[in-house]
C-alpha atoms as a PDB file:
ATOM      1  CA  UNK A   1     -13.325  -3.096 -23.365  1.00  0.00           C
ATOM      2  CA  UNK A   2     -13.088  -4.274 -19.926  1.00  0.00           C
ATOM      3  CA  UNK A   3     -11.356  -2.478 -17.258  1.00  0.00           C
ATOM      4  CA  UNK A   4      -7.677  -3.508 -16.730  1.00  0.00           C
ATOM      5  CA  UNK A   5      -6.206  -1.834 -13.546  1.00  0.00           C
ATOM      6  CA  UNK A   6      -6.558   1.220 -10.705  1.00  0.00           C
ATOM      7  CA  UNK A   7      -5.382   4.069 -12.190  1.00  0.00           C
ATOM      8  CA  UNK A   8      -5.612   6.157  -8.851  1.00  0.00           C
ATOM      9  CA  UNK A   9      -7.245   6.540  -5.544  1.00  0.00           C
ATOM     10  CA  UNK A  10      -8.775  10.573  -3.828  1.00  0.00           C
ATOM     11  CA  UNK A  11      -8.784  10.724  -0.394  1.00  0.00           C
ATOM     12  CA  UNK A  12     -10.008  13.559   1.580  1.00  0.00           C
ATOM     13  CA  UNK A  13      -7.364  14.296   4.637  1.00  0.00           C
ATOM     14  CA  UNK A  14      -6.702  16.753   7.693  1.00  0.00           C
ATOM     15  CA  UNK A  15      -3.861  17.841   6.092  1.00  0.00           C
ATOM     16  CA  UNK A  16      -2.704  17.063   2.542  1.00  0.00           C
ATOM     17  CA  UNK A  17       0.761  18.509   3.477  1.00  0.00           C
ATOM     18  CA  UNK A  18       1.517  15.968   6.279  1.00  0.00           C
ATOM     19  CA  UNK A  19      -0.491  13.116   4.552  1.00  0.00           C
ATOM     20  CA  UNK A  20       1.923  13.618   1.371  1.00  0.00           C
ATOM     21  CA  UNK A  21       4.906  14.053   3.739  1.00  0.00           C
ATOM     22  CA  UNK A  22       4.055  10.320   4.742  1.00  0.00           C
ATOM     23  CA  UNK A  23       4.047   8.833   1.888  1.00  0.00           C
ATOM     24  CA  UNK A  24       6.684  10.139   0.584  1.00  0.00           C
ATOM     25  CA  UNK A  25       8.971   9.567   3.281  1.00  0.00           C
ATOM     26  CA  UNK A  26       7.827   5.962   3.863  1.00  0.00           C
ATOM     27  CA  UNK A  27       6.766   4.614   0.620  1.00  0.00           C
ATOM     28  CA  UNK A  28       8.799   7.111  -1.903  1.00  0.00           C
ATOM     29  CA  UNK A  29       5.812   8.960  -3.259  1.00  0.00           C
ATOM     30  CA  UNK A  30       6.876  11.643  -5.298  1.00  0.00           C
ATOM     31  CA  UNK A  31       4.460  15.129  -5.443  1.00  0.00           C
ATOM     32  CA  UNK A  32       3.913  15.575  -9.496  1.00  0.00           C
ATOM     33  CA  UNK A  33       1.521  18.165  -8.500  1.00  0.00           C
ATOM     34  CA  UNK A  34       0.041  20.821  -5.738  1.00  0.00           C
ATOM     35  CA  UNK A  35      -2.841  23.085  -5.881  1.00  0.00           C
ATOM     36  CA  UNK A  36      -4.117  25.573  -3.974  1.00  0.00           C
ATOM     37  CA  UNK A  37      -1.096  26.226  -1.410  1.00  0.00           C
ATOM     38  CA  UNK A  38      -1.265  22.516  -0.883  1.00  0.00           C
ATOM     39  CA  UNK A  39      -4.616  21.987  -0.404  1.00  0.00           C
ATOM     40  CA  UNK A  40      -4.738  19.405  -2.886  1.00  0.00           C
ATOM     41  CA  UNK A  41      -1.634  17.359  -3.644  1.00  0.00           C
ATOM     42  CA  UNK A  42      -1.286  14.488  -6.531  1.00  0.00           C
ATOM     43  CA  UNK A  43       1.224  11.616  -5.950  1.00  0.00           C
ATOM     44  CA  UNK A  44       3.007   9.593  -8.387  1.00  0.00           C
ATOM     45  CA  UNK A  45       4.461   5.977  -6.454  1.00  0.00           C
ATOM     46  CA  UNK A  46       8.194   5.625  -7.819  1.00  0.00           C
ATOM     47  CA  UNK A  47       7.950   2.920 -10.284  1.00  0.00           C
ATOM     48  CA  UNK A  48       4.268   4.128 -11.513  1.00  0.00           C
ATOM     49  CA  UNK A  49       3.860   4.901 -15.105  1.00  0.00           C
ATOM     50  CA  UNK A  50       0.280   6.717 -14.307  1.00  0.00           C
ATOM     51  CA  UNK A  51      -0.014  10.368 -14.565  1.00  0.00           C
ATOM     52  CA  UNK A  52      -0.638   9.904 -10.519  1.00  0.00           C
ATOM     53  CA  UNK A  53      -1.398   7.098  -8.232  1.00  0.00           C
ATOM     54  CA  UNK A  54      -2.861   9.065  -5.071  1.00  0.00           C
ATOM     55  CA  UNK A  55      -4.956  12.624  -4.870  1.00  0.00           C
ATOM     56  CA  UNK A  56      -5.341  14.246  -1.411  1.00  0.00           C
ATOM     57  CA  UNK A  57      -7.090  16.495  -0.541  1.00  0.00           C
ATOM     58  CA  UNK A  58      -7.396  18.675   2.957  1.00  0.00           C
ATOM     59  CA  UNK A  59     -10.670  19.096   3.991  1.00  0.00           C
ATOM     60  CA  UNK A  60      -9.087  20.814   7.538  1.00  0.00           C
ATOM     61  CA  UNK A  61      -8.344  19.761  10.895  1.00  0.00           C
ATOM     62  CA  UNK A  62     -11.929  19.564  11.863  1.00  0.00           C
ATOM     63  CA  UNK A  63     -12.731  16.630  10.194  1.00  0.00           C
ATOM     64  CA  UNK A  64     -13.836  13.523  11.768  1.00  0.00           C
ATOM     65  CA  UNK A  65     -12.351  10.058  11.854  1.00  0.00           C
ATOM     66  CA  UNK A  66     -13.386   7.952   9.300  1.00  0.00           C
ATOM     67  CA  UNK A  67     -16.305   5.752  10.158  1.00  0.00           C
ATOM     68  CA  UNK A  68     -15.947   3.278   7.487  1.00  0.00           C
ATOM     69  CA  UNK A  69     -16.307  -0.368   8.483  1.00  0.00           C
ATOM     70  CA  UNK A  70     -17.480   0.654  12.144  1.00  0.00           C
ATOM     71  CA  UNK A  71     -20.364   2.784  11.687  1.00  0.00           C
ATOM     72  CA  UNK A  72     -20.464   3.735   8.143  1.00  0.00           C
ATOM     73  CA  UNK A  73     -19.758   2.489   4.342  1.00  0.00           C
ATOM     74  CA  UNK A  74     -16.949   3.342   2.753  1.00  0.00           C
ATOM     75  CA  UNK A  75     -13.055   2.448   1.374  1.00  0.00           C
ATOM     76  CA  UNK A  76     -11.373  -0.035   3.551  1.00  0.00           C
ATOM     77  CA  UNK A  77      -7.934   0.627   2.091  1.00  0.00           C
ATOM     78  CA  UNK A  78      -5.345   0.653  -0.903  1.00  0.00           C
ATOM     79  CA  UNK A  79      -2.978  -2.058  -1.848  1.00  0.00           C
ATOM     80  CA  UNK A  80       0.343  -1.235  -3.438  1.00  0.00           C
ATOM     81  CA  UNK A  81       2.555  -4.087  -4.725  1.00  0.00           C
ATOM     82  CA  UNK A  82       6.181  -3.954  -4.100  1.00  0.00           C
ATOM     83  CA  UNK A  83       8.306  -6.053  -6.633  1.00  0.00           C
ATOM     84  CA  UNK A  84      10.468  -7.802  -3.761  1.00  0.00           C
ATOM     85  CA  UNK A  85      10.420  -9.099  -0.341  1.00  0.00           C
ATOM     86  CA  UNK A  86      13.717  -7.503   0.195  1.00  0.00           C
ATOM     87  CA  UNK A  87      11.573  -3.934  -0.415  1.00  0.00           C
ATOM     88  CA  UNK A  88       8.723  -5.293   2.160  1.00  0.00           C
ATOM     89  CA  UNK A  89      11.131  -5.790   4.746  1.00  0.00           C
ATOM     90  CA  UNK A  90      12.249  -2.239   4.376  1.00  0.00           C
ATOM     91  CA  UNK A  91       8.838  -0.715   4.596  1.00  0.00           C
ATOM     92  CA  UNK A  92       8.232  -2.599   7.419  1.00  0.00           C
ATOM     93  CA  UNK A  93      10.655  -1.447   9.160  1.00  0.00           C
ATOM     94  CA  UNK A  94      10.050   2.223   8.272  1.00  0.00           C
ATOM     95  CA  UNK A  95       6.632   1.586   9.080  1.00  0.00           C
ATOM     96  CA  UNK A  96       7.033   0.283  12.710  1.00  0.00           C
ATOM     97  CA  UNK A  97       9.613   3.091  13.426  1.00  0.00           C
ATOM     98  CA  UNK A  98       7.191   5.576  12.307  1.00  0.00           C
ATOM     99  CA  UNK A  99       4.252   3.796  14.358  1.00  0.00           C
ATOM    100  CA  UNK A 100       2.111   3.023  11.432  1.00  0.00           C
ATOM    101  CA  UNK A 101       2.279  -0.777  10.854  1.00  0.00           C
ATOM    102  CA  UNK A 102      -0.795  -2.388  11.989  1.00  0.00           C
ATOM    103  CA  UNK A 103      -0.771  -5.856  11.154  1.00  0.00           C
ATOM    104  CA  UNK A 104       1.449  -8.570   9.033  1.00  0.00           C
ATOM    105  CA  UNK A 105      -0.458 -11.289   7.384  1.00  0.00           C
ATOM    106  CA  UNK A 106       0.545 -14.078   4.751  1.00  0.00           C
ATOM    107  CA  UNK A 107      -2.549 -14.943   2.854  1.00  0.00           C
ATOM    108  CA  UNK A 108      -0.679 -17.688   0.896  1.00  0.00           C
ATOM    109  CA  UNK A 109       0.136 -16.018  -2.665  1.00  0.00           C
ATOM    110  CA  UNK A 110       0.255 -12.178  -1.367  1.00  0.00           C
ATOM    111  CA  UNK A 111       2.263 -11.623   1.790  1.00  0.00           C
ATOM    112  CA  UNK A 112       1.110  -7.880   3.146  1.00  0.00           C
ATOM    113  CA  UNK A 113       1.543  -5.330   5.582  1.00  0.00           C
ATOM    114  CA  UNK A 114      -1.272  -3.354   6.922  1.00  0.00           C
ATOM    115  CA  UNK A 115      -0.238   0.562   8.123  1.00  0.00           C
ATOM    116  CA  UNK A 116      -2.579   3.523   8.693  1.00  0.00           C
ATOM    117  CA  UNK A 117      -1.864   6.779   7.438  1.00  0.00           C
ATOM    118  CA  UNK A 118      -2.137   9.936   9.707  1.00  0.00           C
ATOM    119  CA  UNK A 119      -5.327  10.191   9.725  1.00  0.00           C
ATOM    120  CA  UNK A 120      -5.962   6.601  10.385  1.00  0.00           C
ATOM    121  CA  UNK A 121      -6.870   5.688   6.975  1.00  0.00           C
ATOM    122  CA  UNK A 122      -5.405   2.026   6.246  1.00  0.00           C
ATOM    123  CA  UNK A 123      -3.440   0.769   3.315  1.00  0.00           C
ATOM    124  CA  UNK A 124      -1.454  -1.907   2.549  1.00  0.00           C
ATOM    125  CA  UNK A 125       1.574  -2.978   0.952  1.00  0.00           C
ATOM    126  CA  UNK A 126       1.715  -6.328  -0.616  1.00  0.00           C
ATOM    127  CA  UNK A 127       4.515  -8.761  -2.713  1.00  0.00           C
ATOM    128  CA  UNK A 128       2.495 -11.609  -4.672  1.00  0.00           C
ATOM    129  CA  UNK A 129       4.403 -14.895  -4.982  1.00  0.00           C
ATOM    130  CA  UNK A 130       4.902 -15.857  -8.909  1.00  0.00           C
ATOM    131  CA  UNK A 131       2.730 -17.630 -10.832  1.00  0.00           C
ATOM    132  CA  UNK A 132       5.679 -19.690 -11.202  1.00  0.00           C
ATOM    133  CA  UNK A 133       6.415 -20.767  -7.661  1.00  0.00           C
ATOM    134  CA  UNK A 134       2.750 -21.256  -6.806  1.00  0.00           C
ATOM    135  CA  UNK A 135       2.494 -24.440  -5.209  1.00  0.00           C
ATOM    136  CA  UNK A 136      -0.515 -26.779  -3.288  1.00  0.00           C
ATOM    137  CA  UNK A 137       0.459 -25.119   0.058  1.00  0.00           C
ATOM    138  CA  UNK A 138       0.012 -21.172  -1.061  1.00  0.00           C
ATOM    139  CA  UNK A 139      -3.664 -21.949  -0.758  1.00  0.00           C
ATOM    140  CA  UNK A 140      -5.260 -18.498   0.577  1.00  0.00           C
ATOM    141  CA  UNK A 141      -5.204 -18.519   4.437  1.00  0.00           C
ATOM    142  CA  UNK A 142      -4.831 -15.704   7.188  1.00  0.00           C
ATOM    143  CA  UNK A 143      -1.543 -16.327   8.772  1.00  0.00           C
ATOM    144  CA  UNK A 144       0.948 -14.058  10.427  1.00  0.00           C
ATOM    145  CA  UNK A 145       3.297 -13.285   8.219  1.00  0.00           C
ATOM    146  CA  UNK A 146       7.367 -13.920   8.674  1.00  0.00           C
ATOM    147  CA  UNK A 147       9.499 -12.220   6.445  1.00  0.00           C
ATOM    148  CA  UNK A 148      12.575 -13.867   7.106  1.00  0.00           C
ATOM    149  CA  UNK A 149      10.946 -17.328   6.301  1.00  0.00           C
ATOM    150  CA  UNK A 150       9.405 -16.056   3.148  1.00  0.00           C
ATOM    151  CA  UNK A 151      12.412 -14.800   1.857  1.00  0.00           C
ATOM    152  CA  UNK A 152      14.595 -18.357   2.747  1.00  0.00           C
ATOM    153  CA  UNK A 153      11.538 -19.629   0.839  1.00  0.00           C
ATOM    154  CA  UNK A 154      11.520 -17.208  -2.485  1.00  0.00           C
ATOM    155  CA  UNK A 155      14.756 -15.049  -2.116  1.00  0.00           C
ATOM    156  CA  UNK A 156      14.651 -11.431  -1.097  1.00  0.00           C
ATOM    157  CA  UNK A 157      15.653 -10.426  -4.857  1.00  0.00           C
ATOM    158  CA  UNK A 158      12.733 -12.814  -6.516  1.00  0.00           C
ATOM    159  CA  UNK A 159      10.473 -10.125  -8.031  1.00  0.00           C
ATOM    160  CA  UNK A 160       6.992 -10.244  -7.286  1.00  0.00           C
ATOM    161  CA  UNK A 161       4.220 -11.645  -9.470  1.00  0.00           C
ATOM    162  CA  UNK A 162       1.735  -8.517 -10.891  1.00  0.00           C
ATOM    163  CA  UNK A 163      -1.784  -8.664 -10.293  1.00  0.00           C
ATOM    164  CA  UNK A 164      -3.216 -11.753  -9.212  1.00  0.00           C
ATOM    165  CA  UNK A 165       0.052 -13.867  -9.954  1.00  0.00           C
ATOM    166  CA  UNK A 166      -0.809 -14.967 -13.302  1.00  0.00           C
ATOM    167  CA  UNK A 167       1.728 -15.558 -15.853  1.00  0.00           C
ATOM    168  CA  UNK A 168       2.434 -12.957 -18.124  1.00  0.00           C
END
């Protein structure tokens, strides 16, 4: 059988505490479990049906920055899907008060926001247009992205296709 979706990303932190903190206060992450006085915290993203969607785990402090992409292999980032552009909006504004939005880029069918977490590991947090209002000009491109237009376009309320936008 072939695989059919993430189930749930690890990531090593400074800090589990704060690093759960974050995602719960800008995404709204709920903590389903803790272990160890915190040193390992499992996250569960608020419409998720999996047991949890994000591990973290403190490794201390100490630690260096990741060197992934610059001077090392490794994850580039997480995507989460948001089912509206009314919800993007919000993040993004939560995530430029907080300091974390990095980047806003329309790629023709997925319109994303790029944020790092604080320990500069980037993720993103994407609405995909419907399979059903794909047209000739949602080709994939690298474009900054406009909410406002987007949503005159598709309605802040028009829920998001899943996946790749296929139909269902």
């Amino acid at each position: 059988m072939p695989v059919t979706r993430m189930n749930h990303a690890v990531l090593y932190v400074r800090d589990a505490t704060r690093t759960a903190a974050f995602y719960r206060e800008l995404l709204d992450f709920r903590v389903v479990m803790e272990m160890a006085g915190g040193k390992a915290i499992f996250l569960q993203a608020p419409a998720s049906t999996n047991d949890h969607d994000l591990g973290l785990f403190t490794v201390g402090e100490g630690a260096a920055a990741s060197g992934a992409g610059r001077s090392t292999v490794g994850l580039y980032h997480i995507a989460w899907e948001v089912d509206t552009l009314d919800e993007l909006e919000r993040i993004q504004t939560l995530l430029a008060e907080r300091g974390a939005l990095v980047g806003a880029t329309d790629h023709g069918t997925t319109k994303a926001l790029y944020a790092h977490d604080p320990d500069g590991l980037e993720f993103e947090v994407s609405w995909l247009v419907p399979a059903a209002l794909i047209t000739e000009d949602s080709q994939a491109r690298m474009a900054p992205l406009d909410i406002a237009a987007e949503k005159a376009r598709f309605g802040g309320a028009t829920r998001g296709g899943v996946g790749v936008s296929i139909p269902a």
